[in-house]
Protein backbone atom coordinates (compact mmCIF):
# COMPACT_ATOMS: atom_id res chain seq x y z
CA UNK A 1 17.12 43.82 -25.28
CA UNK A 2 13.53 44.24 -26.11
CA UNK A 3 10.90 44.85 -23.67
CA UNK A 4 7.08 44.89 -24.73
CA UNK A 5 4.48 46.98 -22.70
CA UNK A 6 0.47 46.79 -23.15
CA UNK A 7 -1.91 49.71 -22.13
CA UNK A 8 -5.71 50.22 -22.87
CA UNK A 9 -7.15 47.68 -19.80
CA UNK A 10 -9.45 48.59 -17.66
CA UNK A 11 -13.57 48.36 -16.14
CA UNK A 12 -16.03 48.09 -19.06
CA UNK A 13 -19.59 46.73 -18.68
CA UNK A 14 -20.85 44.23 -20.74
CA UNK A 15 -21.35 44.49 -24.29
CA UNK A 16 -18.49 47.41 -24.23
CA UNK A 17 -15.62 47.61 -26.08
CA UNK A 18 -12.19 47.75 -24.92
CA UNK A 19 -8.75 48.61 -27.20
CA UNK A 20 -5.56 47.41 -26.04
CA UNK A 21 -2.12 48.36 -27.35
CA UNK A 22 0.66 46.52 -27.38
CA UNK A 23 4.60 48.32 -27.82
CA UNK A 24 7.64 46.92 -28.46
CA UNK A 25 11.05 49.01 -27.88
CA UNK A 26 14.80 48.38 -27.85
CA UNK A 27 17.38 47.75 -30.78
CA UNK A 28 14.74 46.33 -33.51
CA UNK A 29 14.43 45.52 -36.95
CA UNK A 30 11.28 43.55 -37.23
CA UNK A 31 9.44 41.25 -35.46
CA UNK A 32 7.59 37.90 -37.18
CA UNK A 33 5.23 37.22 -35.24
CA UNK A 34 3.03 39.24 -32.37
CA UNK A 35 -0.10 37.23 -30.38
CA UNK A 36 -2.29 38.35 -27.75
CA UNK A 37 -3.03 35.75 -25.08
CA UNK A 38 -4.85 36.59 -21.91
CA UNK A 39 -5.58 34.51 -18.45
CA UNK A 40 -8.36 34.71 -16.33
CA UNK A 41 -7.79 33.67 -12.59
CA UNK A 42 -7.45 29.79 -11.77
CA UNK A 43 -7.24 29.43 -15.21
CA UNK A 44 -4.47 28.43 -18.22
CA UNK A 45 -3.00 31.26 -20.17
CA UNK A 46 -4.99 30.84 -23.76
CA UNK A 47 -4.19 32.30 -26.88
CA UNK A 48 -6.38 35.08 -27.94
CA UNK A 49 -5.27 36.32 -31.35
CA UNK A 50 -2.07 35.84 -33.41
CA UNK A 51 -0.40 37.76 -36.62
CA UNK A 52 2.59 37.20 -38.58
CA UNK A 53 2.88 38.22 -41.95
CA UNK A 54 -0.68 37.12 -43.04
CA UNK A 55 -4.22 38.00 -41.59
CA UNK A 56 -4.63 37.31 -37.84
CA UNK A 57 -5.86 34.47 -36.59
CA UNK A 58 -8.18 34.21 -33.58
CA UNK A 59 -9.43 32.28 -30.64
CA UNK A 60 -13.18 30.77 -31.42
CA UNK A 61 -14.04 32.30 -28.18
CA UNK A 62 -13.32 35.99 -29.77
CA UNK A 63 -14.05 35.67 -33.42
CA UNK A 64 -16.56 38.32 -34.31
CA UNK A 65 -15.86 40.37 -31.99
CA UNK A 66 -12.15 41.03 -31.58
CA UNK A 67 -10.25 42.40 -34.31
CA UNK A 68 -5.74 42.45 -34.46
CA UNK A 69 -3.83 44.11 -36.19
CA UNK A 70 -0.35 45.52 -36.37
CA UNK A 71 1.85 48.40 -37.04
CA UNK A 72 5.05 47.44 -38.25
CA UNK A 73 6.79 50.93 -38.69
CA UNK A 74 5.65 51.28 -34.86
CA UNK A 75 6.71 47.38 -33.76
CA UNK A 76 3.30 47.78 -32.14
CA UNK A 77 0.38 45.36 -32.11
CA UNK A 78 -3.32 46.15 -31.17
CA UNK A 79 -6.49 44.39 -29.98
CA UNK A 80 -10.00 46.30 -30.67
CA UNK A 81 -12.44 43.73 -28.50
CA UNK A 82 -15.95 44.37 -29.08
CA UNK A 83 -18.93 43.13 -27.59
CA UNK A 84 -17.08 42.00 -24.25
CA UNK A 85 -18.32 39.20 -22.31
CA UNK A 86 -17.99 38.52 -18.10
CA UNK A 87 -15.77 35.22 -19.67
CA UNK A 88 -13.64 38.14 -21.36
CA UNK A 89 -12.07 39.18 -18.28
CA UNK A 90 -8.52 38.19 -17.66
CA UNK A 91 -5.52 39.90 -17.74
CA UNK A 92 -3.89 39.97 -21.48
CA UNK A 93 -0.55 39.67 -22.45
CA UNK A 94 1.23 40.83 -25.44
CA UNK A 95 3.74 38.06 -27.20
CA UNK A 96 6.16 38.17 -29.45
CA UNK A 97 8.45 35.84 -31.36
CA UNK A 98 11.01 35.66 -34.15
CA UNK A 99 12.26 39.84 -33.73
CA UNK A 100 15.47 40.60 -35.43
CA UNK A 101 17.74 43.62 -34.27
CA UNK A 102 19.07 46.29 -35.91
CA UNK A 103 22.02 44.03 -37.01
CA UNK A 104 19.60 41.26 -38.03
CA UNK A 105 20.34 38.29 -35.93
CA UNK A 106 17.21 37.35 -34.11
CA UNK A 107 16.84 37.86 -30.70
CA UNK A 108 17.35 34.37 -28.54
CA UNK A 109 14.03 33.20 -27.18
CA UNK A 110 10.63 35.05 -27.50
CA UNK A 111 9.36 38.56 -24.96
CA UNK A 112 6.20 38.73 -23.08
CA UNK A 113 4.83 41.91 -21.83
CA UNK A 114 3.64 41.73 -18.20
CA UNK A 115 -0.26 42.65 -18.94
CA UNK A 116 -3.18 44.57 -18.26
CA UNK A 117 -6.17 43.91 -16.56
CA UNK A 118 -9.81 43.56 -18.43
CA UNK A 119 -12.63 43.50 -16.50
CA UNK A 120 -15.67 43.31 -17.89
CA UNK A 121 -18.79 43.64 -15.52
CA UNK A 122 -22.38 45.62 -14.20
């Protein structure tokens, strides 16, 4: 099984910065792809960031100021945000598709990790 846990929320003001981690444990090989998305209250769950084997691609919202990248060795992903925004606050989840275990069949289905909480205000 394969369980994915973020860290690094928490109170910033704005224009603050903000890194959140993102692990992945359990019987694994590799994993494809790894997104951030994030939802703010009363609102849809939007994606943030996403990496596969390529350069990230991100949310218009966050470009310029939010930066992903990965550490495969670790199974870890990572989210510097920069310049955070009152709109930035939500709580973000860590996603992750397409992981293969040790044996190298692919998991069924894709993992979500069960978030943190950004806040971003005075």
């Amino acid at each position: 099984q394969v369980q994915l846990v973020e860290s690094g929320g928490g109170l910033v003001q704005p224009g603050g910065s903000l890194t959140l981690s993102c692990a992945a444990s359990g019987s694994i090989f590799d994993i494809y792809v790894m997104d951030w998305y994030r939802q703010a209250p009363g609102k849809q769950r939007e994606l943030v960031a996403s990496q596969s084997s390529g350069e990230p691609n991100y949310a218009d919202s966050v470009k310029g100021r939010f930066t992903m990248w990965r550490d495969n060795t670790k199974n870890a992903a990572y989210l510097q945000m920069n310049s955070l925004k009152p709109e930035d606050t939500a709580v973000y989840f860590c996603h992750a598709d397409r992981i293969r275990a040790v044996s190298l069949n692919y998991y069924s289905g894709d993992y979500w990790g069960r978030g943190t909480q950004v806040t971003v205000s005075s």
